[in-house]
N, C-alpha and C. Protein backbone atom coordinates (compact mmCIF):
# COMPACT_ATOMS: atom_id res chain seq x y z
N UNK A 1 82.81 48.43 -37.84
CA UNK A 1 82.71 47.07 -37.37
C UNK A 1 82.75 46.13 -38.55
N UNK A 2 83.69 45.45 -38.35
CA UNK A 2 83.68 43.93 -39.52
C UNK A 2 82.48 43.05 -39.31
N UNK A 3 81.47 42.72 -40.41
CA UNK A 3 80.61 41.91 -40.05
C UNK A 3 81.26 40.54 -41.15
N UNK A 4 80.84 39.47 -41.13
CA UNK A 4 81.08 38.36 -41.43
C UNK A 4 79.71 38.01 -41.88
N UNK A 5 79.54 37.27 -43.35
CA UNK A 5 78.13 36.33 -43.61
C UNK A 5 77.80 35.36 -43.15
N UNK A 6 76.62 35.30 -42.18
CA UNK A 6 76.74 34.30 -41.59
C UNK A 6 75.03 33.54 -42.30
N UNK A 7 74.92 31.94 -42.31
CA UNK A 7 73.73 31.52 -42.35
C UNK A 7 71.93 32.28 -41.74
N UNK A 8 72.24 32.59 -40.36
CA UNK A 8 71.43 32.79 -40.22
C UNK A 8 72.01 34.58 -39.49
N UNK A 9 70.83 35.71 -39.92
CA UNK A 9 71.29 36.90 -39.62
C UNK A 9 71.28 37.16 -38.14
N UNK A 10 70.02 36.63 -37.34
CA UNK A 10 70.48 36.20 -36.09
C UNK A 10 71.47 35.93 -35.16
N UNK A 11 72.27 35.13 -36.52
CA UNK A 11 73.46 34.71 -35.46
C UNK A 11 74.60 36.11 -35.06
N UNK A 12 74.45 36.83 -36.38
CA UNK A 12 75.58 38.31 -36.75
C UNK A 12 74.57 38.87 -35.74
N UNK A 13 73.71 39.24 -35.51
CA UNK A 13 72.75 40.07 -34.29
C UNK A 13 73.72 39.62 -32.95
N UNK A 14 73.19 38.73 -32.81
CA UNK A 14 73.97 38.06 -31.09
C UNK A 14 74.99 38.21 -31.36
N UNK A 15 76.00 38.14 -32.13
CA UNK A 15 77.61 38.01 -32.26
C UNK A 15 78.12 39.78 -31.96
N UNK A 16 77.38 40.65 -32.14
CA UNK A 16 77.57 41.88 -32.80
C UNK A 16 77.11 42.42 -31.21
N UNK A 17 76.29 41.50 -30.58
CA UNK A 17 75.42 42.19 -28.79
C UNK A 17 76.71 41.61 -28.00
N UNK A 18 77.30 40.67 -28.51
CA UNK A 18 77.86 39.96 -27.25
C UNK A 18 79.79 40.66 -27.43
N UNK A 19 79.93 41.08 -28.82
CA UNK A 19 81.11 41.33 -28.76
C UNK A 19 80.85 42.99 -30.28
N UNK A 20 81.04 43.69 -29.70
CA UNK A 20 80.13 45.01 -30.46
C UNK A 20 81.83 45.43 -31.29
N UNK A 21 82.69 44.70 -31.24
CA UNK A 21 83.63 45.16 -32.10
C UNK A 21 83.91 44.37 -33.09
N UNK A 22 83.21 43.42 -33.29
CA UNK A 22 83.14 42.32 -34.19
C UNK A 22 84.65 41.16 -34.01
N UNK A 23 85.00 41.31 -32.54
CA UNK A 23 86.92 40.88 -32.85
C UNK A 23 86.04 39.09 -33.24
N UNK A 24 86.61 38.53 -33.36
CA UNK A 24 86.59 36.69 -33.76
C UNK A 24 87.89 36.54 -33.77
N UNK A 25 87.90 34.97 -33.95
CA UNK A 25 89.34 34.37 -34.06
C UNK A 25 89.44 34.33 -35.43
N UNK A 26 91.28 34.68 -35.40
CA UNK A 26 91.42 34.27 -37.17
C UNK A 26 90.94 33.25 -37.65
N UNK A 27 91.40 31.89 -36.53
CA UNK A 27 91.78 30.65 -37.11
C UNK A 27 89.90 30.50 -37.69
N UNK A 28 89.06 30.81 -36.99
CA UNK A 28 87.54 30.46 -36.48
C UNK A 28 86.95 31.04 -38.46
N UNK A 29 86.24 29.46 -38.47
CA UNK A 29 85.55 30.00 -39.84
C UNK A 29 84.24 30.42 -39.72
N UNK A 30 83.52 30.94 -40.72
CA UNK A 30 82.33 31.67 -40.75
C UNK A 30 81.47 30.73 -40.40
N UNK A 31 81.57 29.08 -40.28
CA UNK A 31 80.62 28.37 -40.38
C UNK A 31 80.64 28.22 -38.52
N UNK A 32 82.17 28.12 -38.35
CA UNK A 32 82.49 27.71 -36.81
C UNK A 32 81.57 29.21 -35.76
N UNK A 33 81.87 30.21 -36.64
CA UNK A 33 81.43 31.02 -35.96
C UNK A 33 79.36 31.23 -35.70
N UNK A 34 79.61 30.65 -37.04
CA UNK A 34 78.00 30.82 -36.99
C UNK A 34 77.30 29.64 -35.92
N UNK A 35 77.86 28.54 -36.27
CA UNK A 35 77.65 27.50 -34.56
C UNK A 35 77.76 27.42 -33.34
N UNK A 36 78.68 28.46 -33.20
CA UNK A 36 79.15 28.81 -31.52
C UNK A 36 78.06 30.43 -31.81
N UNK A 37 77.42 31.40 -32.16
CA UNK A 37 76.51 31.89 -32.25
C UNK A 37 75.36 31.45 -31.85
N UNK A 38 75.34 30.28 -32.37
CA UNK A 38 73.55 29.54 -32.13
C UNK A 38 74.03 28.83 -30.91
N UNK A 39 74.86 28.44 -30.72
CA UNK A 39 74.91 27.52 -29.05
C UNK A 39 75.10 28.89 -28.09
N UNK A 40 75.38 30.06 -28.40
CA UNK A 40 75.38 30.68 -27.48
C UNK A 40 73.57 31.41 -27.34
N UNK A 41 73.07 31.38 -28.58
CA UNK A 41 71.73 31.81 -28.49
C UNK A 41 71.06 30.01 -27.60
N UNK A 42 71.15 29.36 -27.72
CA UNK A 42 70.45 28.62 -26.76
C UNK A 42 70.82 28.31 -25.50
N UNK A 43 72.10 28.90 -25.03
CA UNK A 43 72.30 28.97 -23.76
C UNK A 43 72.46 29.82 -22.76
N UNK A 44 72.39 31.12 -23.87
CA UNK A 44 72.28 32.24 -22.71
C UNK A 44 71.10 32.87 -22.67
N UNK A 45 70.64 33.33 -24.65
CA UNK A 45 69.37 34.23 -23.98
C UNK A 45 68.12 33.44 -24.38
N UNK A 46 67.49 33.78 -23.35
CA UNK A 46 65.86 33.38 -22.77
C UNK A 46 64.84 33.89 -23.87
N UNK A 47 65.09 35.11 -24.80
CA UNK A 47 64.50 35.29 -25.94
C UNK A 47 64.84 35.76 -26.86
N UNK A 48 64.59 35.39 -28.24
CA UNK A 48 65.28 36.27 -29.31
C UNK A 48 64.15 36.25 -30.03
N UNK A 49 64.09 37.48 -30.57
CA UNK A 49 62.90 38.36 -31.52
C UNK A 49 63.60 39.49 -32.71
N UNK A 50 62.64 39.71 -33.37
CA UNK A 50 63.20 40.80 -34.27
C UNK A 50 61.52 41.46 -34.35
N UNK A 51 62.34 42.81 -35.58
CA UNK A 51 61.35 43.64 -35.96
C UNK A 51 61.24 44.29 -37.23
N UNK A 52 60.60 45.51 -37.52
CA UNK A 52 60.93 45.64 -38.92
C UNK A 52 61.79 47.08 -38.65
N UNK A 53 61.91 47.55 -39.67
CA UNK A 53 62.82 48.43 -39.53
C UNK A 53 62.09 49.92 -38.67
N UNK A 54 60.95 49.76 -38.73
CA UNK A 54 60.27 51.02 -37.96
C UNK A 54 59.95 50.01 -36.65
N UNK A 55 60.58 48.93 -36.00
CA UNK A 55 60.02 48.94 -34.32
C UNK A 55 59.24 47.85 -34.14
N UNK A 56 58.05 48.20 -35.05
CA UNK A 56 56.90 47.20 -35.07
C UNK A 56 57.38 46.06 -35.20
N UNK A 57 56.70 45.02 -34.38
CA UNK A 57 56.70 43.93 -34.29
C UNK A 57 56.10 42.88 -35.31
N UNK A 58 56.39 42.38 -36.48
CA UNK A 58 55.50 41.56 -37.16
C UNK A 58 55.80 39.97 -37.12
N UNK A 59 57.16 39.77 -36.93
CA UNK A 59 57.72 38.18 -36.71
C UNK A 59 57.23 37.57 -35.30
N UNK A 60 56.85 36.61 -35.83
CA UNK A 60 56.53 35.72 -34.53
C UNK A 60 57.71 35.48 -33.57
N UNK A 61 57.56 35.25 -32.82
CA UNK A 61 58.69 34.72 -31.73
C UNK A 61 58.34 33.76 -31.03
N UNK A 62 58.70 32.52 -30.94
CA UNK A 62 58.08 31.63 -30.48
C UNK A 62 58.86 31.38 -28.83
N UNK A 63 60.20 31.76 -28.57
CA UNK A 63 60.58 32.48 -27.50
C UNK A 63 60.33 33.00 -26.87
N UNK A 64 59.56 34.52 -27.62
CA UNK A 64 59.00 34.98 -26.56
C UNK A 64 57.56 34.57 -25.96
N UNK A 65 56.91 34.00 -26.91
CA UNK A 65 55.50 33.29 -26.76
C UNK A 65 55.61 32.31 -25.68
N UNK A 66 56.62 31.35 -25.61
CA UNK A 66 56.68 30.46 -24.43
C UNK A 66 57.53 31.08 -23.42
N UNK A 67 58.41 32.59 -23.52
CA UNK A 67 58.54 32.95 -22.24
C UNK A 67 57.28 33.34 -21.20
N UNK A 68 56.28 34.38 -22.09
CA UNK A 68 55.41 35.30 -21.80
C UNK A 68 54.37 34.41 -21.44
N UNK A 69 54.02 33.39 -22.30
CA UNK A 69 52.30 33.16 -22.46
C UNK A 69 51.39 33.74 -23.65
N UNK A 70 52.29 35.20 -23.95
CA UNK A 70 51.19 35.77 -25.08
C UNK A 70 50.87 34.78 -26.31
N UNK A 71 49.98 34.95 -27.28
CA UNK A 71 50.05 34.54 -28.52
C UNK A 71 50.52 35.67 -29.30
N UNK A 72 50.70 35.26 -30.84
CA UNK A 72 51.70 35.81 -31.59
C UNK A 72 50.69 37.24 -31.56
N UNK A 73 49.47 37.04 -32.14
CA UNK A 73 48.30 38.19 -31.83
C UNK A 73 48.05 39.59 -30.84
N UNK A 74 48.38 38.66 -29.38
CA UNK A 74 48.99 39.59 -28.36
C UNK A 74 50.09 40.28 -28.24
N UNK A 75 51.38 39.86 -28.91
CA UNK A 75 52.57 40.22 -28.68
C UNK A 75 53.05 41.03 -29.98
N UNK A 76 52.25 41.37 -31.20
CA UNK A 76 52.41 41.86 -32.11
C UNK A 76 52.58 43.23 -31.94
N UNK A 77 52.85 44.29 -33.18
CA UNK A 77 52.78 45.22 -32.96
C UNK A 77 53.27 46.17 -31.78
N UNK A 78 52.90 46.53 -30.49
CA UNK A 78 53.42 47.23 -29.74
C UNK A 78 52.59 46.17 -28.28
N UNK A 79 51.69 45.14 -28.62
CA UNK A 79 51.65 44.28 -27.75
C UNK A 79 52.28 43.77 -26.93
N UNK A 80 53.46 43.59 -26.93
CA UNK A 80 54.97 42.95 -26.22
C UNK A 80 55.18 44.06 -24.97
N UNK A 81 54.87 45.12 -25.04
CA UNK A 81 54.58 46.30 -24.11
C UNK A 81 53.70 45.69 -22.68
N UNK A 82 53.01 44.56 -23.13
CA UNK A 82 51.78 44.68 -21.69
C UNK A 82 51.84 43.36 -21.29
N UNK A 83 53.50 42.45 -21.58
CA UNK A 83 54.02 41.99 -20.90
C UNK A 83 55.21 42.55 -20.10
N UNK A 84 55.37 43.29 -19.81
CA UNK A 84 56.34 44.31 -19.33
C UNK A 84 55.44 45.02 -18.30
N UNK A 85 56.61 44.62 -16.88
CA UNK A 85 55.89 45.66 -15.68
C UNK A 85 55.75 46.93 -16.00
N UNK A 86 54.25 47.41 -15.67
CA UNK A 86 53.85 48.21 -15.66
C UNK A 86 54.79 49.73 -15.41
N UNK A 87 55.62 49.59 -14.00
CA UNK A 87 56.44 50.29 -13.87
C UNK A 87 57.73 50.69 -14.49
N UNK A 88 58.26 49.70 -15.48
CA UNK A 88 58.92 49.97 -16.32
C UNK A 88 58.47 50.20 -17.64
N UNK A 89 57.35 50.14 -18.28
CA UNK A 89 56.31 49.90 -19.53
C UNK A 89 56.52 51.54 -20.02
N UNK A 90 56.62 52.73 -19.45
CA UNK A 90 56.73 53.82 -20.04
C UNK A 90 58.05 54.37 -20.55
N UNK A 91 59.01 53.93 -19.34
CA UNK A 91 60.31 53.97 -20.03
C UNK A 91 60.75 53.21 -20.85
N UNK A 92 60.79 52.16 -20.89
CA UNK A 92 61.19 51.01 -22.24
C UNK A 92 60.13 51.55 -23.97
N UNK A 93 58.95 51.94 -23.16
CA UNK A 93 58.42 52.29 -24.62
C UNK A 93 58.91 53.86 -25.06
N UNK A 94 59.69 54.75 -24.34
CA UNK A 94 60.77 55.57 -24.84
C UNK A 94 61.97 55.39 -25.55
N UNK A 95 62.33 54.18 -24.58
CA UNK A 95 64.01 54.01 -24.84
C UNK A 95 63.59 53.24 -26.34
N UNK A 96 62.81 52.46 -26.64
CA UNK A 96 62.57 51.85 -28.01
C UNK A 96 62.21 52.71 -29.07
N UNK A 97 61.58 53.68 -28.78
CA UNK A 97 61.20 55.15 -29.89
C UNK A 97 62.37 55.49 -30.24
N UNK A 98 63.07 55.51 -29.00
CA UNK A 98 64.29 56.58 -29.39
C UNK A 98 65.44 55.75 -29.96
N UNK A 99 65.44 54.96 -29.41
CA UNK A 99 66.50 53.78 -30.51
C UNK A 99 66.37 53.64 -31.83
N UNK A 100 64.86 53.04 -32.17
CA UNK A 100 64.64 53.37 -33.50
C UNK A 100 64.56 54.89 -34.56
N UNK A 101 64.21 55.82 -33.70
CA UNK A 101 64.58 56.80 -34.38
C UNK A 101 65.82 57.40 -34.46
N UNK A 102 66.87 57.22 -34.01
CA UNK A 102 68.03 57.48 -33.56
C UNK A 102 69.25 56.31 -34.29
N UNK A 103 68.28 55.07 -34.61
CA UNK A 103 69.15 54.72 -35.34
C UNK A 103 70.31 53.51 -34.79
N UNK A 104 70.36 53.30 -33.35
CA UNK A 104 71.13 53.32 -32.86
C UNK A 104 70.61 51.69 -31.92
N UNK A 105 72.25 50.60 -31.72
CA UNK A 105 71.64 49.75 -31.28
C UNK A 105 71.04 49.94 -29.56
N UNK A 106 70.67 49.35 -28.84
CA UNK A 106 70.53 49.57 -27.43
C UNK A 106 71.04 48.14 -26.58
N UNK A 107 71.19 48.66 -25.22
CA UNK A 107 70.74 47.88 -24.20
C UNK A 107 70.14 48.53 -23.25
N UNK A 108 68.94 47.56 -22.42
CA UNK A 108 68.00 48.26 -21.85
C UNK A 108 68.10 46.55 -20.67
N UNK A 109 66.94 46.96 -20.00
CA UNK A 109 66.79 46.52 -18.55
C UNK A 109 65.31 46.37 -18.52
N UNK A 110 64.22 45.46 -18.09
CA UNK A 110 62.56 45.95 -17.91
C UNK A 110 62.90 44.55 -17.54
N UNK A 111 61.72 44.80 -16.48
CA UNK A 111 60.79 43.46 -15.85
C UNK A 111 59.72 42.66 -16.68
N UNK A 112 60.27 41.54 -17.07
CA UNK A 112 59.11 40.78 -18.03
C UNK A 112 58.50 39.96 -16.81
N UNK A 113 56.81 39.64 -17.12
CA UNK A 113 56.09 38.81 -17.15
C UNK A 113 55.88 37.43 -17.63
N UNK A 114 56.58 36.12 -16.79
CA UNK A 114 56.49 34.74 -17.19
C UNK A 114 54.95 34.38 -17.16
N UNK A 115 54.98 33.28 -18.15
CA UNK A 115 53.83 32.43 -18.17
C UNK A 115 52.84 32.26 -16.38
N UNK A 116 53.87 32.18 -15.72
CA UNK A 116 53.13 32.06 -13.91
C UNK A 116 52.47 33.34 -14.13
N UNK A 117 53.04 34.30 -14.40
CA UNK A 117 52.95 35.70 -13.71
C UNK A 117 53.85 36.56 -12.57
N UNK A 118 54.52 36.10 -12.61
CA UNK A 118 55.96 36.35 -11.92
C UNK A 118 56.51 37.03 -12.97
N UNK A 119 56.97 38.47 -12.50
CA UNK A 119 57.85 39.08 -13.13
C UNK A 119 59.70 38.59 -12.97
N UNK A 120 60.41 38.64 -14.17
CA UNK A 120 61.62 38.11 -13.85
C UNK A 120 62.47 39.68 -14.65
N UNK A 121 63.87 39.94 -14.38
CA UNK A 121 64.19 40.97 -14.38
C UNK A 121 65.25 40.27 -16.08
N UNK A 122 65.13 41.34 -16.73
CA UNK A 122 65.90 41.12 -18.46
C UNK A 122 66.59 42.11 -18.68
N UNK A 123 67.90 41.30 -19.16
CA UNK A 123 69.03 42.29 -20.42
C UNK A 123 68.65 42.58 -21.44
N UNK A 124 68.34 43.62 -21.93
CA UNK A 124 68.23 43.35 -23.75
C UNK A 124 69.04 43.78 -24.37
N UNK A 125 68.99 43.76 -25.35
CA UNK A 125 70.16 43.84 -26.48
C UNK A 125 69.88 43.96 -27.74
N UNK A 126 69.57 45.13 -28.52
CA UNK A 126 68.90 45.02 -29.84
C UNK A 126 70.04 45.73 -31.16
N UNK A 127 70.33 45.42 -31.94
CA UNK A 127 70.87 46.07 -33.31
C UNK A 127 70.00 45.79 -34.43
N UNK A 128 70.25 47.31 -35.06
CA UNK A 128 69.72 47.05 -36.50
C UNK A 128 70.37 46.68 -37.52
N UNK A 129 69.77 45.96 -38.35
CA UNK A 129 70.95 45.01 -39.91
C UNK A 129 70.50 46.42 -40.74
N UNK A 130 71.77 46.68 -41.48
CA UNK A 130 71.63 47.46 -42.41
C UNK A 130 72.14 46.59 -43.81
N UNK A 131 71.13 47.47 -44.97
CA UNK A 131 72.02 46.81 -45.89
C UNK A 131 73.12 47.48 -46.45
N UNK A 132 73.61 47.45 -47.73
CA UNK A 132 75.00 48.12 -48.05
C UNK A 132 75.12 49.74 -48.05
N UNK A 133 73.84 50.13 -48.31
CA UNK A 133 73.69 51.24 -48.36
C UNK A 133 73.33 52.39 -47.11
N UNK A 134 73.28 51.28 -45.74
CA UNK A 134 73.00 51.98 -44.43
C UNK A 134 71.55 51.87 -43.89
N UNK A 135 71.03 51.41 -44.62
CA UNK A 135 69.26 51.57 -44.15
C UNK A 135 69.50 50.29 -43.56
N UNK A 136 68.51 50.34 -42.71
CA UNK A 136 67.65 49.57 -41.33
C UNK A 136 66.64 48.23 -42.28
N UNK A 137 67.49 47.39 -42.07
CA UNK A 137 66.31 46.35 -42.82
C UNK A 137 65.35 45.55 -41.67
N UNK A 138 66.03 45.25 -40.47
CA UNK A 138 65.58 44.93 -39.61
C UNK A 138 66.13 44.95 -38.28
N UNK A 139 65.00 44.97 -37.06
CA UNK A 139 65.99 44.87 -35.81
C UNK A 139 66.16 43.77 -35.27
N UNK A 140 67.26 42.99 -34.46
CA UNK A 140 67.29 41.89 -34.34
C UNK A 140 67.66 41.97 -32.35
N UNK A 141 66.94 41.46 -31.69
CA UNK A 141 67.75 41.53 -30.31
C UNK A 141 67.05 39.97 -29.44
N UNK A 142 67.81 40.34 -28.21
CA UNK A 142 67.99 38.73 -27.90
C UNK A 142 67.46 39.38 -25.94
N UNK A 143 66.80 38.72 -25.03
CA UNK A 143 66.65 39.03 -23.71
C UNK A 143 67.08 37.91 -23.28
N UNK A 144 68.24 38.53 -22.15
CA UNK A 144 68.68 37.21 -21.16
C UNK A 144 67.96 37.51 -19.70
N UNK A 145 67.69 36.50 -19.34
CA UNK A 145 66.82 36.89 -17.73
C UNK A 145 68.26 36.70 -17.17
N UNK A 146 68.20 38.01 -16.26
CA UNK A 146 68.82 37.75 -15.25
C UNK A 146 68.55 37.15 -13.45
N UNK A 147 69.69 36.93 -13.03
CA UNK A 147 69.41 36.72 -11.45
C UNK A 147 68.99 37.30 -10.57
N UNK A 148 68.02 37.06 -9.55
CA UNK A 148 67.50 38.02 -8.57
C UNK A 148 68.46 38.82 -8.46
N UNK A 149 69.78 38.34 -7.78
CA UNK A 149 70.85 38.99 -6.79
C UNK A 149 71.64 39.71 -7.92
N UNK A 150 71.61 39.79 -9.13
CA UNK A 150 72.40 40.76 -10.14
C UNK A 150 71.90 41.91 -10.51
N UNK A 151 72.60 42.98 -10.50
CA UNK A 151 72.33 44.53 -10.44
C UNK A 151 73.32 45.02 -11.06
N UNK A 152 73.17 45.84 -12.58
CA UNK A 152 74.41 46.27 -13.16
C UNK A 152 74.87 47.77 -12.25
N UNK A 153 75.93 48.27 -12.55
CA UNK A 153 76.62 49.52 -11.40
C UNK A 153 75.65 50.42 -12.09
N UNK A 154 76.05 50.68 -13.07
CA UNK A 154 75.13 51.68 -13.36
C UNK A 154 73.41 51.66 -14.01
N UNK A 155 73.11 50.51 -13.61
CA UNK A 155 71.51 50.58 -13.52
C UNK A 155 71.58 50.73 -11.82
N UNK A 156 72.31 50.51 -11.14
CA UNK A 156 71.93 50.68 -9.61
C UNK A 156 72.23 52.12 -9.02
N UNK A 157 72.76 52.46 -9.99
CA UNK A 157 73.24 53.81 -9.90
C UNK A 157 72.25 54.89 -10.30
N UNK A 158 71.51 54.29 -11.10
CA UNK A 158 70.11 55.22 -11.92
C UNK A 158 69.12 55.29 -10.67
N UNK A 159 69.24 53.90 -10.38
CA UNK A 159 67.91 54.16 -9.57
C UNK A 159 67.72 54.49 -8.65
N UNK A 160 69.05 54.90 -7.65
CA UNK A 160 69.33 55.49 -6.78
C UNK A 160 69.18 57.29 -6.49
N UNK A 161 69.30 57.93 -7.84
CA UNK A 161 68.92 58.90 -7.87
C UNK A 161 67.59 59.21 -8.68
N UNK A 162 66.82 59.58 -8.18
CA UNK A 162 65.27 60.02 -9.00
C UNK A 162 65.80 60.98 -10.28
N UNK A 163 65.41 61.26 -11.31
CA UNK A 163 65.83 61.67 -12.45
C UNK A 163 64.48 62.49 -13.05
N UNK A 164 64.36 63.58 -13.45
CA UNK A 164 63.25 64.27 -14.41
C UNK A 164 63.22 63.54 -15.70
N UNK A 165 62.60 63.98 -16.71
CA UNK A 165 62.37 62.99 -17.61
C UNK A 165 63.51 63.27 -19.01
N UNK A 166 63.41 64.75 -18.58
CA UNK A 166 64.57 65.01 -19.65
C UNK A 166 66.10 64.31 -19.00
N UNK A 167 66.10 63.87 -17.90
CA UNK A 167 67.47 63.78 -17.20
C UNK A 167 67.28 61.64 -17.53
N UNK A 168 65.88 61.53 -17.31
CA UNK A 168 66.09 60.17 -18.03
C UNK A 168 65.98 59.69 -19.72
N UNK A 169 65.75 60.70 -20.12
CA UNK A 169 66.18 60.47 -21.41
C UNK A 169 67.48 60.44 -22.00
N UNK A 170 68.28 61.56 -21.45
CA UNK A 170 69.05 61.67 -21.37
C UNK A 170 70.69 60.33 -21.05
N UNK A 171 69.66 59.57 -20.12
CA UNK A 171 69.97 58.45 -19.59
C UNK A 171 70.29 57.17 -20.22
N UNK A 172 69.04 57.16 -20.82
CA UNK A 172 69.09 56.14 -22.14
C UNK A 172 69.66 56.18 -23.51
N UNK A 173 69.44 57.65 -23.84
CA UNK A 173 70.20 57.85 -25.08
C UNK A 173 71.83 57.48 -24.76
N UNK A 174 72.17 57.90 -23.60
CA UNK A 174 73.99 57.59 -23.04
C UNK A 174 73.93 56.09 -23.28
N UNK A 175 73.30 55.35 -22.32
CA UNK A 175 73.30 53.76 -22.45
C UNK A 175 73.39 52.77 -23.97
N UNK A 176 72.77 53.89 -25.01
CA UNK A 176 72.76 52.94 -26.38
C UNK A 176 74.47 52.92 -27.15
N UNK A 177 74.60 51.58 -27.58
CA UNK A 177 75.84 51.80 -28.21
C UNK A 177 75.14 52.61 -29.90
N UNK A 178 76.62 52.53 -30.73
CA UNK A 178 76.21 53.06 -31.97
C UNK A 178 76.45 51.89 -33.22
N UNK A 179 76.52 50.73 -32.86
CA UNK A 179 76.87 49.60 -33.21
C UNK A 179 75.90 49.03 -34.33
N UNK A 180 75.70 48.86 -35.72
CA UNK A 180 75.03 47.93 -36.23
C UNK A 180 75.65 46.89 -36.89
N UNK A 181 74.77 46.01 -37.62
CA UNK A 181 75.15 45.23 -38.23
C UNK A 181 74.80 45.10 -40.09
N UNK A 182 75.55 44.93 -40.76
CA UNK A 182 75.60 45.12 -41.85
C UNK A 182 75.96 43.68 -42.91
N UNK A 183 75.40 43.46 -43.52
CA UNK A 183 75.24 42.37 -44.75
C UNK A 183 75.16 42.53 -46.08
């Protein structure tokens, strides 16, 4: 994948979730690109967060703080977990083990918890920045809420058949691309 320097690494995160082959326009400069990046981070996804290279949560997110309600305190570390329905809270805290150990970017699916308390249903989308040498400097991903009435084929397809655990692991490891981003 061609990555491009952009101002903020954020923006190469979302650019890299939304188009995982890095294509851009010729004509389009690094600056143009890095602006249509950030207008697309404020108009599509509902949160963007990062992490460190092992998972853990140490950056604030002030996104996710005014999606959730948590404070930065609550949402630290593996906190961000117990805004997440319960019923999805064991699988997502797999599919995130295994991403990070594996190396590998993801997309995943879990029911977040708004400030009301109303669960709303999320895309995620996470890659890791490597630096020149391949290591994981950080993870960067972005959650778009989706619409009641939207159901991807094959998340509707998962849940239609009950799965053992090795058969949902299995599941998730398929779902992750192998995509990072590099600077």
């Amino acid at each position: 994948m061609t990555t491009h320097p952009f101002p903020d690494d954020i923006c190469v995160a979302l650019v890299a979730c939304l188009d995982p082959e890095g294509r851009a326009d010729d004509h389009t400069g690094d600056r143009d690109q890095a602006t249509h990046a950030k207008l697309l981070i404020d108009k599509l996804a509902s949160i963007v967060w990062e992490s460190a290279p092992d998972g853990i949560v140490e950056t604030d997110s002030p996104t996710w703080r005014a999606f959730t309600g948590q404070s930065y305190d609550d949402w630290k570390v593996y906190g961000w977990l117990t805004a997440i329905h319960p019923d999805d809270r064991l699988v997502t805290m797999e599919q995130w083990r295994n991403t990070v150990q594996d190396e590998r970017a993801v997309k995943a699916e879990y029911r977040l918890r708004k400030q009301d308390g109303q669960y709303r249903r999320m895309r995620v989308h996470a890659v890791p920045s490597r630096d020149a040498h391949g290591q994981i400097m950080r993870w960067f991903g972005i959650n778009i809420e989706l619409p009641d009435h939207f159901d991807l084929p094959e998340i509707a397809a998962e849940r239609a058949v009950p799965k053992s655990r090795p058969q949902q692991q299995n599941a998730i490891l398929a779902n992750s691309d192998d995509e990072a981003v590099t600077h």
